[in-house]
PDB file of N, CA and C in Angstrom:
ATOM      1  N   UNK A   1      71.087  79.898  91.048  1.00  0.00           N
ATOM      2  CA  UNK A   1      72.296  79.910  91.828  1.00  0.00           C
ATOM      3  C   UNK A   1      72.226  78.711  92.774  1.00  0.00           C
ATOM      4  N   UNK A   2      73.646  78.150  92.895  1.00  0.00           N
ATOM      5  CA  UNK A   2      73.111  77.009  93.795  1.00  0.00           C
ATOM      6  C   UNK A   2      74.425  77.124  94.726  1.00  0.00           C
ATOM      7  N   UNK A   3      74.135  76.416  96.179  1.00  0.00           N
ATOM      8  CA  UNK A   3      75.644  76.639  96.719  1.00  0.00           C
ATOM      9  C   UNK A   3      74.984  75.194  97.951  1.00  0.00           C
ATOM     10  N   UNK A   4      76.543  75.065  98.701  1.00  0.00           N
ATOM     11  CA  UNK A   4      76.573  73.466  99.587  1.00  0.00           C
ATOM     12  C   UNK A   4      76.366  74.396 100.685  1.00  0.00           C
ATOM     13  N   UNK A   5      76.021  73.812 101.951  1.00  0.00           N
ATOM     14  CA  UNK A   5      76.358  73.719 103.029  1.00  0.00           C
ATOM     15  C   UNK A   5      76.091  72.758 103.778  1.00  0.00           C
ATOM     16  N   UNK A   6      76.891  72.763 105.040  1.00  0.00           N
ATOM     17  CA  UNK A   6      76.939  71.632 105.964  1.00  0.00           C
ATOM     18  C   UNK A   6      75.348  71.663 106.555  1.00  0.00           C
ATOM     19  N   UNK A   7      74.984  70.766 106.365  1.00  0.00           N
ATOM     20  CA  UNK A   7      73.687  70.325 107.964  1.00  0.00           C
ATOM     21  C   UNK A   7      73.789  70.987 109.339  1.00  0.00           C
ATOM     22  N   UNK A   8      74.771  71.129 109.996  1.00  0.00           N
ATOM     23  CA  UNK A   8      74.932  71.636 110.835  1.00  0.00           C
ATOM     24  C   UNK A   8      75.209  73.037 111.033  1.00  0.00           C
ATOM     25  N   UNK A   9      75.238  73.613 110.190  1.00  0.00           N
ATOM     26  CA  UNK A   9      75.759  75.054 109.881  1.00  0.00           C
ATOM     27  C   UNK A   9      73.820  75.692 109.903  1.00  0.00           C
ATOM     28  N   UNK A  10      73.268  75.523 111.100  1.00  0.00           N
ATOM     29  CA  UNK A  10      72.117  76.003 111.527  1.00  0.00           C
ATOM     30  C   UNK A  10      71.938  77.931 111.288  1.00  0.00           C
ATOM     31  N   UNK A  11      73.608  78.534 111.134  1.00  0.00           N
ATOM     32  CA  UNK A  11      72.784  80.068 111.362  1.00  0.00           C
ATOM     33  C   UNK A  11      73.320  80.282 109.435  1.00  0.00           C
ATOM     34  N   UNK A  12      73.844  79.452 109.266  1.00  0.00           N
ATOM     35  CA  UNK A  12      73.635  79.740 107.479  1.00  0.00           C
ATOM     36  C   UNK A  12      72.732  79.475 106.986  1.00  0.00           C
ATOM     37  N   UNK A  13      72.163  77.964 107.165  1.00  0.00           N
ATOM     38  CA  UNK A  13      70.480  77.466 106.198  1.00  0.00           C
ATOM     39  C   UNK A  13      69.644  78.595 106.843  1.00  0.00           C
ATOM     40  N   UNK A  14      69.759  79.070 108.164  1.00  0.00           N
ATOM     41  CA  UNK A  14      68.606  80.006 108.269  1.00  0.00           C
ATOM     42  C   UNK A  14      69.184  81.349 107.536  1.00  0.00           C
ATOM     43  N   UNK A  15      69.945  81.661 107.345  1.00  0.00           N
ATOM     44  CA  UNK A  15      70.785  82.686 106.930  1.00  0.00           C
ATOM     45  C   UNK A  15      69.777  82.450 104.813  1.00  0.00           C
ATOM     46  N   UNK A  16      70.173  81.660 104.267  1.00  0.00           N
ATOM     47  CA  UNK A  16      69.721  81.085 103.208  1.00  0.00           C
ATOM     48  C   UNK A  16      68.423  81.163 102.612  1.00  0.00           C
ATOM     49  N   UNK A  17      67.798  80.207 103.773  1.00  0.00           N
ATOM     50  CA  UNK A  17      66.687  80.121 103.560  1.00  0.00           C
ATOM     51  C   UNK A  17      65.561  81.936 103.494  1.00  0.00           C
ATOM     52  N   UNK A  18      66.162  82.564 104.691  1.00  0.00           N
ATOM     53  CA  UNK A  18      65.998  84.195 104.728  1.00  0.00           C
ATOM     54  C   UNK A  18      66.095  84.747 103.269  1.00  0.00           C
ATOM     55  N   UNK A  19      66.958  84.560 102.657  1.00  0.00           N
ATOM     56  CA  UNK A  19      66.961  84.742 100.995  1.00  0.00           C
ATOM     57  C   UNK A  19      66.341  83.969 100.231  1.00  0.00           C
ATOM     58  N   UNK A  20      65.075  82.880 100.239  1.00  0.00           N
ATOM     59  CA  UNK A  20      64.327  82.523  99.520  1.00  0.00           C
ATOM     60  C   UNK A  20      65.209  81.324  98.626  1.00  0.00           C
ATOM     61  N   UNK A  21      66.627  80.645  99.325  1.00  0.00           N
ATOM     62  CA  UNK A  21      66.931  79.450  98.843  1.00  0.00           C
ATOM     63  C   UNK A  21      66.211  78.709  99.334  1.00  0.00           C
ATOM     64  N   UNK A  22      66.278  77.298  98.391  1.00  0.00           N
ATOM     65  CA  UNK A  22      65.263  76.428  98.963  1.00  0.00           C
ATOM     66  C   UNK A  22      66.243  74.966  98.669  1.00  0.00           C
ATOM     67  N   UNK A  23      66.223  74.251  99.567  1.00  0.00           N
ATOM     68  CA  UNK A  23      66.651  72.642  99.559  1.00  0.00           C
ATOM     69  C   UNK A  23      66.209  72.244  98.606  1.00  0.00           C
ATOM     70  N   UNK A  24      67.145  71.708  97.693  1.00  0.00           N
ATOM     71  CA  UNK A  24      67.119  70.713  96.874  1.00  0.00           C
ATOM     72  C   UNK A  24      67.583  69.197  96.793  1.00  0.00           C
ATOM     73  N   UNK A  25      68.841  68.992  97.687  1.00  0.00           N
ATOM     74  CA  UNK A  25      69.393  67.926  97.475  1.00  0.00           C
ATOM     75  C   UNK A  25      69.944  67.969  98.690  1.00  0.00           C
ATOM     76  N   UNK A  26      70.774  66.574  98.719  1.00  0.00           N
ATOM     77  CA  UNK A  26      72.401  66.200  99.263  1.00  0.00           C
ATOM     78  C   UNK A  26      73.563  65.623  98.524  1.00  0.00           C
ATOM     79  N   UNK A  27      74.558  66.535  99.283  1.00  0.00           N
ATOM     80  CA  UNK A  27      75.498  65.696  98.109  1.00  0.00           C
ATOM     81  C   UNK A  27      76.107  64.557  99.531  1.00  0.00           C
ATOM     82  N   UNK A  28      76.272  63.151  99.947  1.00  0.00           N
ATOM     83  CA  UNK A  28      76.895  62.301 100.906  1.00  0.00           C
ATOM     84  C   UNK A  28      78.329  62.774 101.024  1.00  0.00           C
ATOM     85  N   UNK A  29      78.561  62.838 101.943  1.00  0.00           N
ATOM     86  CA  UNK A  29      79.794  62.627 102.531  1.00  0.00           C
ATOM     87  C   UNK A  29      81.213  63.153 101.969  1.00  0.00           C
ATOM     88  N   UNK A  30      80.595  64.633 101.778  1.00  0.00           N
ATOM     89  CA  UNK A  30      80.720  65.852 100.889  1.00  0.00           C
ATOM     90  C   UNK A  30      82.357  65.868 101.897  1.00  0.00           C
ATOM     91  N   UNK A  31      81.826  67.096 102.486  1.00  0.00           N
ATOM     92  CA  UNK A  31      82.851  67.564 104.031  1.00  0.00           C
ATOM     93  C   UNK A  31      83.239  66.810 105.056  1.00  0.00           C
ATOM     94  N   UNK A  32      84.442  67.612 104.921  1.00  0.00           N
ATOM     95  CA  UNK A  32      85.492  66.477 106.459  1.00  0.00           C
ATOM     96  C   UNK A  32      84.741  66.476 107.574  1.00  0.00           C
ATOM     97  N   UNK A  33      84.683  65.896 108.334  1.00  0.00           N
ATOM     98  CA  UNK A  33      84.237  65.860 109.862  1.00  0.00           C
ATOM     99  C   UNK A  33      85.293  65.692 110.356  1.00  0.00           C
ATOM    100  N   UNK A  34      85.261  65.646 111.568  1.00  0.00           N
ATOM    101  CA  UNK A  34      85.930  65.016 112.972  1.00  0.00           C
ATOM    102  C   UNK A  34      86.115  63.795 112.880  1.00  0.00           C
ATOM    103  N   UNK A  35      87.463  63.184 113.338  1.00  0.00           N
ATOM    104  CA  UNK A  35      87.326  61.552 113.782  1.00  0.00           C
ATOM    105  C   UNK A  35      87.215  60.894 112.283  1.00  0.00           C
ATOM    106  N   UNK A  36      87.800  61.382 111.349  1.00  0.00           N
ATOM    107  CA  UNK A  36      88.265  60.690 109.699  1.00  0.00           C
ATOM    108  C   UNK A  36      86.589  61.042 109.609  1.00  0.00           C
ATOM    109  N   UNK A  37      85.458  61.194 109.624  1.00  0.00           N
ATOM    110  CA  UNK A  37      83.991  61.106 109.038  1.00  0.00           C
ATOM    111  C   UNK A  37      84.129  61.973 107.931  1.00  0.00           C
ATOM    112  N   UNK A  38      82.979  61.486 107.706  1.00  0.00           N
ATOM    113  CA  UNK A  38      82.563  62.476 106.621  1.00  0.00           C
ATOM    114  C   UNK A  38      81.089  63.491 107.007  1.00  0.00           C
ATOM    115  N   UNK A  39      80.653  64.246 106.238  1.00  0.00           N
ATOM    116  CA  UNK A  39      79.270  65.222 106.878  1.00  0.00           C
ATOM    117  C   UNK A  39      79.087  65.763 105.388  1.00  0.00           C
ATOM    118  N   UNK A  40      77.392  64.963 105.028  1.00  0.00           N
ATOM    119  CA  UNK A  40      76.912  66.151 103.886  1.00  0.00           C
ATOM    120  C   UNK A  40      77.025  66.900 103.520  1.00  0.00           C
ATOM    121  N   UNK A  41      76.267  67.324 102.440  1.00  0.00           N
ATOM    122  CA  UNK A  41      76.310  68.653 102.269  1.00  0.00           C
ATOM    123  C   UNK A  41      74.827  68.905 101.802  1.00  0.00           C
ATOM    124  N   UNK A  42      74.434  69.948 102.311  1.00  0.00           N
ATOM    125  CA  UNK A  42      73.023  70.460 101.536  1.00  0.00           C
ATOM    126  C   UNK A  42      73.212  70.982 100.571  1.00  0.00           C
ATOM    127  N   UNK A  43      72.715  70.684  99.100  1.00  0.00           N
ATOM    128  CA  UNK A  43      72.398  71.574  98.274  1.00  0.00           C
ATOM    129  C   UNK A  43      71.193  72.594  98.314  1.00  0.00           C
ATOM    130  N   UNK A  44      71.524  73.896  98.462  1.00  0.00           N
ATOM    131  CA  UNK A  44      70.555  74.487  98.241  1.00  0.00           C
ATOM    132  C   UNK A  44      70.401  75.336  96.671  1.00  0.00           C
ATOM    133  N   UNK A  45      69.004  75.980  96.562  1.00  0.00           N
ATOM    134  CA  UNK A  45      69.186  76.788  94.876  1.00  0.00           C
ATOM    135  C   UNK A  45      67.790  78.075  94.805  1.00  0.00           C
ATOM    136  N   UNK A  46      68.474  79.206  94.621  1.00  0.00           N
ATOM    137  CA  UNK A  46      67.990  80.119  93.759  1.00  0.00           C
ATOM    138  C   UNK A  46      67.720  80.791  92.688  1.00  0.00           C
ATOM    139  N   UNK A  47      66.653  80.816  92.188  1.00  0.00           N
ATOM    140  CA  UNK A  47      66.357  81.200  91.104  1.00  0.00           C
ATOM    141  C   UNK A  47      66.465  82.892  90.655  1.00  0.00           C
ATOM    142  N   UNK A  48      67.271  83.251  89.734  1.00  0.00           N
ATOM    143  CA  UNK A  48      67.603  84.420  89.841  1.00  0.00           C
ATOM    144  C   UNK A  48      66.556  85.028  88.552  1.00  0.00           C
ATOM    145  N   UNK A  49      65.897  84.417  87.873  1.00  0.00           N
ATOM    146  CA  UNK A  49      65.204  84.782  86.832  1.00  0.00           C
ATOM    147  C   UNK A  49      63.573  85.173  87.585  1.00  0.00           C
TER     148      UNK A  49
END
């Protein structure tokens, strides 16, 4: 299973990580920011097997 989240979204990766996802990637300049930017995205992934 794999799913994005923002970098900054601190009580989800801990939220995540609590379920034994683990960082895999980034996708650049995934999500809108503020001020026209852009903001990563973490890929994270679980193995359901």
């Amino acid at each position: 299973m794999h799913l994005e989240v923002r970098p900054s979204n601190h009580a989800a990766i801990e939220l995540y990580r609590s379920l034994d996802f683990a960082e895999v990637g980034r996708r650049p300049r995934y999500y809108p920011a503020e001020n026209d930017s852009r903001e990563d995205a973490l890929i994270m992934t679980l193995s359901l097997v």
